[in-house]
Each structure stands twice: as structure tokens, then as C-alpha cells.
PDB file of N, CA and C in Angstrom:
ATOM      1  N   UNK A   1       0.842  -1.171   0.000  1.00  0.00           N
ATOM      2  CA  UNK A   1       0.000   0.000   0.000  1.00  0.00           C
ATOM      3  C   UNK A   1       0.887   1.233   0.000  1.00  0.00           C
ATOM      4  N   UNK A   2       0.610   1.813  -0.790  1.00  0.00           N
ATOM      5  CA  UNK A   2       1.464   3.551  -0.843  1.00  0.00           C
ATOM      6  C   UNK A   2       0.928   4.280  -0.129  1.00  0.00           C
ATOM      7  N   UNK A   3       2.160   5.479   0.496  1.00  0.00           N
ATOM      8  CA  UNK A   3       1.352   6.418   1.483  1.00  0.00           C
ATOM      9  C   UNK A   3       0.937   7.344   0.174  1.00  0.00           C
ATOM     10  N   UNK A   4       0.034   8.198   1.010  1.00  0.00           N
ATOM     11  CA  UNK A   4      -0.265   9.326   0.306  1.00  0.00           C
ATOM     12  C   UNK A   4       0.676  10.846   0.451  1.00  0.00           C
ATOM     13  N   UNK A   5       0.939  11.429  -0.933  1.00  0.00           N
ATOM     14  CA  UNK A   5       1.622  12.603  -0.866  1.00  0.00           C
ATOM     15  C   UNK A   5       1.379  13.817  -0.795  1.00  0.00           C
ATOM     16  N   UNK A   6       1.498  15.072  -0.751  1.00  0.00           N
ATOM     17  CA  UNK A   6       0.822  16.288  -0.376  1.00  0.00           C
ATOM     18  C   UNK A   6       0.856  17.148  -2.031  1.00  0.00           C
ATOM     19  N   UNK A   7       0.247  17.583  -2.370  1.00  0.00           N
ATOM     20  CA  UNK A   7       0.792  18.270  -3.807  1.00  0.00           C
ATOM     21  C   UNK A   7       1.357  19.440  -3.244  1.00  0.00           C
ATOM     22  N   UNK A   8       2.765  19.700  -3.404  1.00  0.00           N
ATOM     23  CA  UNK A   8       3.981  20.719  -3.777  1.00  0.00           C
ATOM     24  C   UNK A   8       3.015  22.277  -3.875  1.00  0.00           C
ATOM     25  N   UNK A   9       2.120  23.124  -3.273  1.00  0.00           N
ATOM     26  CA  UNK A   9       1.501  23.998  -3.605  1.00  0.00           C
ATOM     27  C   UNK A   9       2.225  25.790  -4.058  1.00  0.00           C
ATOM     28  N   UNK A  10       3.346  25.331  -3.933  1.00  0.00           N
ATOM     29  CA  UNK A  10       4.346  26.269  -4.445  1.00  0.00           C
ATOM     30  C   UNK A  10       5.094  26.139  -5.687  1.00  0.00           C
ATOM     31  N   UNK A  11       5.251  24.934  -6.188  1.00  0.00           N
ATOM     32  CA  UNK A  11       6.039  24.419  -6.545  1.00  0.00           C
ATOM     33  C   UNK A  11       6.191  25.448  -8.565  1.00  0.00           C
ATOM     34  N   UNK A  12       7.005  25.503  -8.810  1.00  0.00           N
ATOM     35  CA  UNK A  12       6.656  26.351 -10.032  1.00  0.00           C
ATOM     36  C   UNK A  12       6.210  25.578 -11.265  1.00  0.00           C
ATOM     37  N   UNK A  13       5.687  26.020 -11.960  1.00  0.00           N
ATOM     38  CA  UNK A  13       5.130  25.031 -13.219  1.00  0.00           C
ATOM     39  C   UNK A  13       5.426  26.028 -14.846  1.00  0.00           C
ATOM     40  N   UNK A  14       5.890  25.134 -15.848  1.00  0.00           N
ATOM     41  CA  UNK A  14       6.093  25.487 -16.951  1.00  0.00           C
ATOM     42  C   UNK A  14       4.560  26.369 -17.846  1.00  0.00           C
ATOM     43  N   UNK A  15       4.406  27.798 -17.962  1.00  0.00           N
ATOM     44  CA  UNK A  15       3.022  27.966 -18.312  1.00  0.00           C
ATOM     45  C   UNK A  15       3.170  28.690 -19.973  1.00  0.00           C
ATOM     46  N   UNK A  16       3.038  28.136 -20.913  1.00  0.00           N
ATOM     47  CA  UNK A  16       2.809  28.363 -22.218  1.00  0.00           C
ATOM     48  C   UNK A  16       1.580  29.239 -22.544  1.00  0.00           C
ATOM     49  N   UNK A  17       1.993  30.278 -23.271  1.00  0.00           N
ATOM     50  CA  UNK A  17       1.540  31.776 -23.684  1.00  0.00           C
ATOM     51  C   UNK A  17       1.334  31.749 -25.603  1.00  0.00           C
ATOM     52  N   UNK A  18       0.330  31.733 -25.969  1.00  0.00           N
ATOM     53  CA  UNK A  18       0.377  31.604 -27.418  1.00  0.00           C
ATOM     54  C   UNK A  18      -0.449  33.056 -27.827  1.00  0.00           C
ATOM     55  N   UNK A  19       0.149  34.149 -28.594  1.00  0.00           N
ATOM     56  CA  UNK A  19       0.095  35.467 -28.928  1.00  0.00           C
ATOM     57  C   UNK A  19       0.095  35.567 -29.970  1.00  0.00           C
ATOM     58  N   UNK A  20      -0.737  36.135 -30.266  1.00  0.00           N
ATOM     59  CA  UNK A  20      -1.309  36.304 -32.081  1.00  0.00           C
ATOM     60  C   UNK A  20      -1.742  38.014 -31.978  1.00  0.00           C
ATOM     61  N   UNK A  21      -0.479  38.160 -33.049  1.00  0.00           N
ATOM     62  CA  UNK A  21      -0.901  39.522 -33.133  1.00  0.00           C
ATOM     63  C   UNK A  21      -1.394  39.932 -34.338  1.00  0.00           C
ATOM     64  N   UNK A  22      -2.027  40.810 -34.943  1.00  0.00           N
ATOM     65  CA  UNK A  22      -2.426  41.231 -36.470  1.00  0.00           C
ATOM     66  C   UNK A  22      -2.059  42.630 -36.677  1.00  0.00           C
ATOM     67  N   UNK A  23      -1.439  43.005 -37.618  1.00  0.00           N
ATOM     68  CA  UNK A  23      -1.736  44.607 -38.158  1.00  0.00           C
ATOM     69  C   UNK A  23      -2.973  44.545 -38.995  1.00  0.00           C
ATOM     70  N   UNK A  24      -3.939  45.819 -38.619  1.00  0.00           N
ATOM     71  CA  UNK A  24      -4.745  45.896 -39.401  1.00  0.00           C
ATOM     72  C   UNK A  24      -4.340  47.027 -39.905  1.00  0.00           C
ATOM     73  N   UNK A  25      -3.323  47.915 -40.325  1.00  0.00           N
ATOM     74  CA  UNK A  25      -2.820  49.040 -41.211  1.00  0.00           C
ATOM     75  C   UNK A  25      -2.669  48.259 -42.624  1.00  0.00           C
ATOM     76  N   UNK A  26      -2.745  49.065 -43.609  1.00  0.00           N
ATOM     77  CA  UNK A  26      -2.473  48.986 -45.453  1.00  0.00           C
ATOM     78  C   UNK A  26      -0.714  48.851 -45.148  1.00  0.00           C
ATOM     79  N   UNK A  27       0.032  49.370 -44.412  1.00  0.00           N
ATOM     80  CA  UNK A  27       1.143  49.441 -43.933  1.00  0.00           C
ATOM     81  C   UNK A  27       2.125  49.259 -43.773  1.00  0.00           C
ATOM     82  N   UNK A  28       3.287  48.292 -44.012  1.00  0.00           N
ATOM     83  CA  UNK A  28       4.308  47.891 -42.838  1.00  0.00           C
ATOM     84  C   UNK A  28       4.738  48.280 -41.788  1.00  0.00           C
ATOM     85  N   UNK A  29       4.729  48.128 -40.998  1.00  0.00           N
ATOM     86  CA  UNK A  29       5.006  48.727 -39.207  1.00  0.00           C
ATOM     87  C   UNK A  29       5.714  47.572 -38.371  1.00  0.00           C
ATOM     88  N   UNK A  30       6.525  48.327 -37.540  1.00  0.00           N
ATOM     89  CA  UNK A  30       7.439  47.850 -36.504  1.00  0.00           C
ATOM     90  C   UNK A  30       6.715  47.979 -35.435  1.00  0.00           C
ATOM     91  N   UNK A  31       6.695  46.958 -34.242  1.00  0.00           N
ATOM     92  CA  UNK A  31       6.457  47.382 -33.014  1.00  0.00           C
ATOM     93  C   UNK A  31       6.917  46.599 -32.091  1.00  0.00           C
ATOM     94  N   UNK A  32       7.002  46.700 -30.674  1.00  0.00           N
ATOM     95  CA  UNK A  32       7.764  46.049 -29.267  1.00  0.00           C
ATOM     96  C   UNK A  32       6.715  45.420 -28.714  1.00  0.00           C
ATOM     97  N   UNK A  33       6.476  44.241 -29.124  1.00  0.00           N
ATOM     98  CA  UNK A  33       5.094  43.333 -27.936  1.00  0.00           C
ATOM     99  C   UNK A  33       5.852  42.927 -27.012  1.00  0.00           C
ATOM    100  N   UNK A  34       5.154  43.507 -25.609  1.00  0.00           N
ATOM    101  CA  UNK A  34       5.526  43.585 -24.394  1.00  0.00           C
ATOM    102  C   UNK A  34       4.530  42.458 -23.623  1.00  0.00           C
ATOM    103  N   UNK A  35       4.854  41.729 -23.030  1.00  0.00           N
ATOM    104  CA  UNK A  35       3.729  40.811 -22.073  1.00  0.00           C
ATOM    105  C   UNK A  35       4.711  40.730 -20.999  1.00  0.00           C
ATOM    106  N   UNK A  36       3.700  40.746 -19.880  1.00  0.00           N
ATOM    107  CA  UNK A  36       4.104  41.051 -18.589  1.00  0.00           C
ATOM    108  C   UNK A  36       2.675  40.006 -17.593  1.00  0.00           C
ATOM    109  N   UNK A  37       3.126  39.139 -17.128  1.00  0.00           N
ATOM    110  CA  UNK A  37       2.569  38.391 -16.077  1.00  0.00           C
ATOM    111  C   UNK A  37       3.299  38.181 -15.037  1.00  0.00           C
ATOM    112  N   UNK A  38       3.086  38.216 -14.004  1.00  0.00           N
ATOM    113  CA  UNK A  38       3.102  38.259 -12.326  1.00  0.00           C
ATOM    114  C   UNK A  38       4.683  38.925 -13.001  1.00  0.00           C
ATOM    115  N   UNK A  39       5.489  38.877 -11.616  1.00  0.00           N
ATOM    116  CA  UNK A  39       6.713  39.804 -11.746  1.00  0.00           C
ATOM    117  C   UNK A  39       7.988  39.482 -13.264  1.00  0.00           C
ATOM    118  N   UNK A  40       6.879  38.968 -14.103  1.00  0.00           N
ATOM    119  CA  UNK A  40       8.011  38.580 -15.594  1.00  0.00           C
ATOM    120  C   UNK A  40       7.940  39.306 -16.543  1.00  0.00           C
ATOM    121  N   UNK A  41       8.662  39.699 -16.982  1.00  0.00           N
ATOM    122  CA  UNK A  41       8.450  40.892 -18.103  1.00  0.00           C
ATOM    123  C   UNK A  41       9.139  40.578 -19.415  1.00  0.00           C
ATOM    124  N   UNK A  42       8.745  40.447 -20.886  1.00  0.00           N
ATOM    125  CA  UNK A  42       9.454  40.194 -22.147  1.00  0.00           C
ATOM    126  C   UNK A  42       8.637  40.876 -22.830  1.00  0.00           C
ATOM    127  N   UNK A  43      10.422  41.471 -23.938  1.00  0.00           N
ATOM    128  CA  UNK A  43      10.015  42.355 -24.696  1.00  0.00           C
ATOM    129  C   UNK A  43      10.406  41.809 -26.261  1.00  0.00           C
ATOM    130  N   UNK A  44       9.783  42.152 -27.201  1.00  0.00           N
ATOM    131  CA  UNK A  44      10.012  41.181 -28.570  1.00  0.00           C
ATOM    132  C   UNK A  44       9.738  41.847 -29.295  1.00  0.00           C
ATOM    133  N   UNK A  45      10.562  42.344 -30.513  1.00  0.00           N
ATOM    134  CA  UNK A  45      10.298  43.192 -31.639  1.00  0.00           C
ATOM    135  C   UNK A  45       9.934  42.838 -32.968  1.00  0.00           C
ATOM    136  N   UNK A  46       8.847  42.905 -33.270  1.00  0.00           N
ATOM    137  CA  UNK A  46       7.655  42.444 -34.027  1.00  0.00           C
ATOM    138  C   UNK A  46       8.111  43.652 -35.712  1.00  0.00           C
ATOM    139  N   UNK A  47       8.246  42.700 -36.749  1.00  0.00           N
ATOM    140  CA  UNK A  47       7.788  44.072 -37.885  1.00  0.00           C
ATOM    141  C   UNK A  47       7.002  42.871 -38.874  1.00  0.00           C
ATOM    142  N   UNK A  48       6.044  43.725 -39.425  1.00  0.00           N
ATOM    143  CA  UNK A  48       4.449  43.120 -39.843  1.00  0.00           C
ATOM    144  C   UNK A  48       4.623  43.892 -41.277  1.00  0.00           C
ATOM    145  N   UNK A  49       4.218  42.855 -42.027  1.00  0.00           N
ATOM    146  CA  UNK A  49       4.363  43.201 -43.473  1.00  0.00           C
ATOM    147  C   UNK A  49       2.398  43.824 -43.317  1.00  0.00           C
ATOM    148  N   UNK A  50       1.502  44.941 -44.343  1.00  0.00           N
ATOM    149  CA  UNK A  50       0.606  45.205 -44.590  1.00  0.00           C
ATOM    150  C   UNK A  50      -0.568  44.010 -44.455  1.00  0.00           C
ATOM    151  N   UNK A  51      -1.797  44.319 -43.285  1.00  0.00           N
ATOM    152  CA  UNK A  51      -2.422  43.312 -42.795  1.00  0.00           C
ATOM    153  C   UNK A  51      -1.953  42.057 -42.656  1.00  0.00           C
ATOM    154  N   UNK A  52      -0.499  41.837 -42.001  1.00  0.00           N
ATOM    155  CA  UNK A  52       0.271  40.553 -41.630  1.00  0.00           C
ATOM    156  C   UNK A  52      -0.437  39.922 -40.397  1.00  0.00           C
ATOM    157  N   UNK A  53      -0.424  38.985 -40.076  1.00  0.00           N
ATOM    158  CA  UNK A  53      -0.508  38.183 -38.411  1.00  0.00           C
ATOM    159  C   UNK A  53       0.691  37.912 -38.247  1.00  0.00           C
ATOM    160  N   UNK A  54       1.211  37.942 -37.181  1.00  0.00           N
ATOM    161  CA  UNK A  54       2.251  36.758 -36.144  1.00  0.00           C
ATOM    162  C   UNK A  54       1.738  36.246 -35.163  1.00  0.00           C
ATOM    163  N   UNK A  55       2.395  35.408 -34.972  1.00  0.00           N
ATOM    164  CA  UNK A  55       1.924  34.418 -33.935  1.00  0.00           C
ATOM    165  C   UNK A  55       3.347  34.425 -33.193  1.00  0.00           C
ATOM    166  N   UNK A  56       2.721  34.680 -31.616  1.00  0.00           N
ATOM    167  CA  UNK A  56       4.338  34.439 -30.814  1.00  0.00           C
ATOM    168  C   UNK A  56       4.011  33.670 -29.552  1.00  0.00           C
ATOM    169  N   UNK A  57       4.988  33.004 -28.915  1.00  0.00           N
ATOM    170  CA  UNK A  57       5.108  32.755 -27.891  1.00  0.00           C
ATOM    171  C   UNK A  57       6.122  32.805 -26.751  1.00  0.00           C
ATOM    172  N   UNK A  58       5.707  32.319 -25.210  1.00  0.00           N
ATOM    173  CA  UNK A  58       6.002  32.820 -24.357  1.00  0.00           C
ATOM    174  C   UNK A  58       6.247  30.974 -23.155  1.00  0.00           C
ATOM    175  N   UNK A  59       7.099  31.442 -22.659  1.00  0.00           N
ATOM    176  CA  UNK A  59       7.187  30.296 -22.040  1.00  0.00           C
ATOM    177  C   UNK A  59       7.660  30.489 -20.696  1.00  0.00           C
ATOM    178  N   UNK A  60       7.284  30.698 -19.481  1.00  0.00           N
ATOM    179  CA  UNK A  60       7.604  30.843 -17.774  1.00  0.00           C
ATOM    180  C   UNK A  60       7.589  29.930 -17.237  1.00  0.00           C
ATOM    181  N   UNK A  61       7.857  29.517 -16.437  1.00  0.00           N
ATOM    182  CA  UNK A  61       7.949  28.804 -14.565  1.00  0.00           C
ATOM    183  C   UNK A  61       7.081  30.281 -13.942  1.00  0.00           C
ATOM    184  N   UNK A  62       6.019  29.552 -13.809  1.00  0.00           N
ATOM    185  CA  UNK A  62       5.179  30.259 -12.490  1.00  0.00           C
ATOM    186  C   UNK A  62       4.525  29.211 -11.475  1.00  0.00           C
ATOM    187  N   UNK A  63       4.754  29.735 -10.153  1.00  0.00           N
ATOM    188  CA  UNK A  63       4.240  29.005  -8.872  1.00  0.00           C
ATOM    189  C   UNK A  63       2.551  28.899  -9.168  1.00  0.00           C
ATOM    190  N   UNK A  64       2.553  27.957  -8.461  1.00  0.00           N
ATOM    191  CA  UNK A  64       0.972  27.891  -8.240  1.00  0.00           C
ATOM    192  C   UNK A  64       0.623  29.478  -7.702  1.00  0.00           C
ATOM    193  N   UNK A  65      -0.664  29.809  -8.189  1.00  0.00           N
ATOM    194  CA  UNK A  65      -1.245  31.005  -7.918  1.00  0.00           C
ATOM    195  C   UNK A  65      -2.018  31.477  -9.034  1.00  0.00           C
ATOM    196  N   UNK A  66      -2.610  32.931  -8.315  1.00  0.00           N
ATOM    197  CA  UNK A  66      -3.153  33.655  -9.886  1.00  0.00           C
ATOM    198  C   UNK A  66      -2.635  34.644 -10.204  1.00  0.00           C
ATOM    199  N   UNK A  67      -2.709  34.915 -11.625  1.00  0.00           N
ATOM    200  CA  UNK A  67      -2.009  35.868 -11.784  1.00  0.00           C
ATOM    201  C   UNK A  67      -2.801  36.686 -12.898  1.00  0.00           C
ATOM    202  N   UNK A  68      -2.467  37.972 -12.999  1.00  0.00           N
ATOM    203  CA  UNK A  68      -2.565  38.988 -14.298  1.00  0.00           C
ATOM    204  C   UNK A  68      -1.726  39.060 -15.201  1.00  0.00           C
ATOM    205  N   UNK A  69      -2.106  39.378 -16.064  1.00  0.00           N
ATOM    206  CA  UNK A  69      -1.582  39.120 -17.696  1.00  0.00           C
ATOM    207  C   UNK A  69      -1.767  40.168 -18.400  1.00  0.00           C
ATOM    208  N   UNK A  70      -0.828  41.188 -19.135  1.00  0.00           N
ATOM    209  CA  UNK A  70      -0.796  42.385 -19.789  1.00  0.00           C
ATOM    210  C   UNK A  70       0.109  41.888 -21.220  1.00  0.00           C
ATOM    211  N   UNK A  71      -0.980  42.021 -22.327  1.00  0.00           N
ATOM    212  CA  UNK A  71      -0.104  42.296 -23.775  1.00  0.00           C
ATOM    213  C   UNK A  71      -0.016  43.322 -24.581  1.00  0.00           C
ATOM    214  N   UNK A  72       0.766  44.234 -24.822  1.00  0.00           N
ATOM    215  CA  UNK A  72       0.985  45.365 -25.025  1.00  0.00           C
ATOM    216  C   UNK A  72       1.867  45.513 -26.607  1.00  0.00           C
ATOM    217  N   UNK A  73       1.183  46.289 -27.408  1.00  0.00           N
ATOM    218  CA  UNK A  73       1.871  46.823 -28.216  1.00  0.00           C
ATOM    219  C   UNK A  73       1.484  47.873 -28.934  1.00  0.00           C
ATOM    220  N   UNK A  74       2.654  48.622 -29.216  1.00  0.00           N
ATOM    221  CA  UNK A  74       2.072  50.423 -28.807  1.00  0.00           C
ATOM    222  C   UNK A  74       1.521  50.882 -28.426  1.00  0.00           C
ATOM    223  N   UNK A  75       0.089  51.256 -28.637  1.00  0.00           N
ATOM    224  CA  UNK A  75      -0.751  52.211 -27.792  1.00  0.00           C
ATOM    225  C   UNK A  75      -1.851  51.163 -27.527  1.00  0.00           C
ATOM    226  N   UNK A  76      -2.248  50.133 -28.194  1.00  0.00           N
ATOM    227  CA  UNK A  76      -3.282  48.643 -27.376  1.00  0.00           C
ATOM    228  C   UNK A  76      -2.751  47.811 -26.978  1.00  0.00           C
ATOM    229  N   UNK A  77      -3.223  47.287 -26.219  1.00  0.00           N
ATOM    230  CA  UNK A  77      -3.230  46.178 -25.133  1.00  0.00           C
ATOM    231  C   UNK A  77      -4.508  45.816 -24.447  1.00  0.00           C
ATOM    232  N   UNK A  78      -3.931  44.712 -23.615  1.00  0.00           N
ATOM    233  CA  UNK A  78      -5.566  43.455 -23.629  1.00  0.00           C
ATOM    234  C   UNK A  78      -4.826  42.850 -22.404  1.00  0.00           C
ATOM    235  N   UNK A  79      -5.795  42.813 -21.179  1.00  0.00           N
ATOM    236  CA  UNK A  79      -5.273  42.121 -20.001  1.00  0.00           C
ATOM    237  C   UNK A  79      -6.324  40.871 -19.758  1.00  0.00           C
ATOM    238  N   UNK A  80      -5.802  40.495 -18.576  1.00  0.00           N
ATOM    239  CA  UNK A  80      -6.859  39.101 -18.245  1.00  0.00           C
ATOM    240  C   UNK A  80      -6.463  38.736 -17.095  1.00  0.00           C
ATOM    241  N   UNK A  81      -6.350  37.432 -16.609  1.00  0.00           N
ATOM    242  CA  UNK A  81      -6.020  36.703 -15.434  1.00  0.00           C
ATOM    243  C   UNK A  81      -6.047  35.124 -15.747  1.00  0.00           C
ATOM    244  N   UNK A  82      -5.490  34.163 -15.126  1.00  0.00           N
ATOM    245  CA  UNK A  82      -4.686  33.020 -15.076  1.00  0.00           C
ATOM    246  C   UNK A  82      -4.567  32.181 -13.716  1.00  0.00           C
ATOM    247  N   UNK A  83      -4.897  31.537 -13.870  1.00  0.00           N
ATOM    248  CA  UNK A  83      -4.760  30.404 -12.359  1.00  0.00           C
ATOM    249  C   UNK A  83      -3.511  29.327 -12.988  1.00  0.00           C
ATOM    250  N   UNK A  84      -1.979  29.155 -12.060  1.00  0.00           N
ATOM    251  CA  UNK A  84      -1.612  28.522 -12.349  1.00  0.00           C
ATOM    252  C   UNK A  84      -2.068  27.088 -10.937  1.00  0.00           C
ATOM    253  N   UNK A  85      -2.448  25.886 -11.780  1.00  0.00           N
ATOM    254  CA  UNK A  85      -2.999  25.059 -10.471  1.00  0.00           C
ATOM    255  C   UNK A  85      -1.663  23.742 -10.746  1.00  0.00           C
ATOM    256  N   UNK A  86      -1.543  23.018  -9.619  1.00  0.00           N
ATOM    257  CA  UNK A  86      -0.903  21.699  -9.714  1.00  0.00           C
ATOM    258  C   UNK A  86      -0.887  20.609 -10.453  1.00  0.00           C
ATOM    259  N   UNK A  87       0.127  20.142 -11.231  1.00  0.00           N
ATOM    260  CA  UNK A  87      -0.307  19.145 -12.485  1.00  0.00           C
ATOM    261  C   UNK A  87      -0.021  17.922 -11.526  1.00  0.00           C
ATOM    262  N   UNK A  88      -0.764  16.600 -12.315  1.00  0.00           N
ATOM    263  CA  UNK A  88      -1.012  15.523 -11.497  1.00  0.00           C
ATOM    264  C   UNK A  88       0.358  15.088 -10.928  1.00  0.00           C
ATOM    265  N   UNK A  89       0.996  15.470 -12.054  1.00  0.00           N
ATOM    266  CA  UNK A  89       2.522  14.848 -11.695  1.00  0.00           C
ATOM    267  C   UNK A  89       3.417  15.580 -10.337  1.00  0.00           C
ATOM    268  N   UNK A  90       2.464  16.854  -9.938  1.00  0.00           N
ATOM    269  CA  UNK A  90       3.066  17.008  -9.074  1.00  0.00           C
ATOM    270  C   UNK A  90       2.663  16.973  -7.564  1.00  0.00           C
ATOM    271  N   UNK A  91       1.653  16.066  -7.917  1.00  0.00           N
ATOM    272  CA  UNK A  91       1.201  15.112  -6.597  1.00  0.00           C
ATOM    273  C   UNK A  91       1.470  13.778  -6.248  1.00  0.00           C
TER     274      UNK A  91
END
């Protein structure tokens, strides 16, 4: 019989960020997409061919908890919130 273990409630966990950005300008334009969750901050310099998408990502160690989420580039941005919870494996 196995004892039972406590899940690690601190413990940090790998949390994947998938960012899709679009220009909607006729345009080409440069810009700095900034995302910022709990005390992590990355900055990434984006240039967008006329109505281009990118797609970016983001990859942290965050502890269990919740957190806020800011994506920023130039003058818009779009926030939210995030629960990082315990994966099985770390029970």
C-alpha cells in the first residue's frame, strides 16, 4: 500500500503563452510586444508586413497562484487573469 503525498503547492510550473498579433494598417510597421505576467516581463520586436498576423510565444515557470496578464503593443493592449494550479505529476 502507498502512502499518500501532499501536492507541492508552491512548486513552479512550466506555463505556455500563445500570442497572435495582427496589423490591421495597409502598412508595414514595426512594433515592441511587451507581455508582462506576475513579476516577468518580455520584450520582442515584431515588424508586420501590410495586414500581416504573427503568432508568438512565451514560455515561464510560475508558482501555483493567480495571476494577471498584460499584452501590449504600442498604444493597445488586452489584459486578463490566469490560475496557475498543480499538475497531477506534481502530486
Amino acid at each position: 500500500m502507498r502512502g499518500a503525498s501532499a501536492c507541492d503547492e508552491h512548486a513552479a510550473a512550466p506555463s505556455s503563452f500563445n500570442i497572435g498579433v495582427t496589423n490591421y494598417s495597409y502598412e508595414a510597421v514595426e512594433g515592441e510586444r511587451i507581455f508582462e505576467v506576475g513579476d516577468v516581463l518580455e520584450k520582442w520586436s515584431l515588424e508586420f508586413e501590410p495586414r500581416g498576423y504573427r503568432q508568438t510565444y512565451a514560455i515561464f515557470d510560475l508558482p501555483v497562484g493567480e495571476y494577471e496578464w498584460t499584452v501590449s503593443i504600442g498604444e493597445d493592449s488586452i489584459s486578463g487573469h490566469i490560475r496557475v494550479v498543480p499538475g497531477e505529476e506534481d502530486c
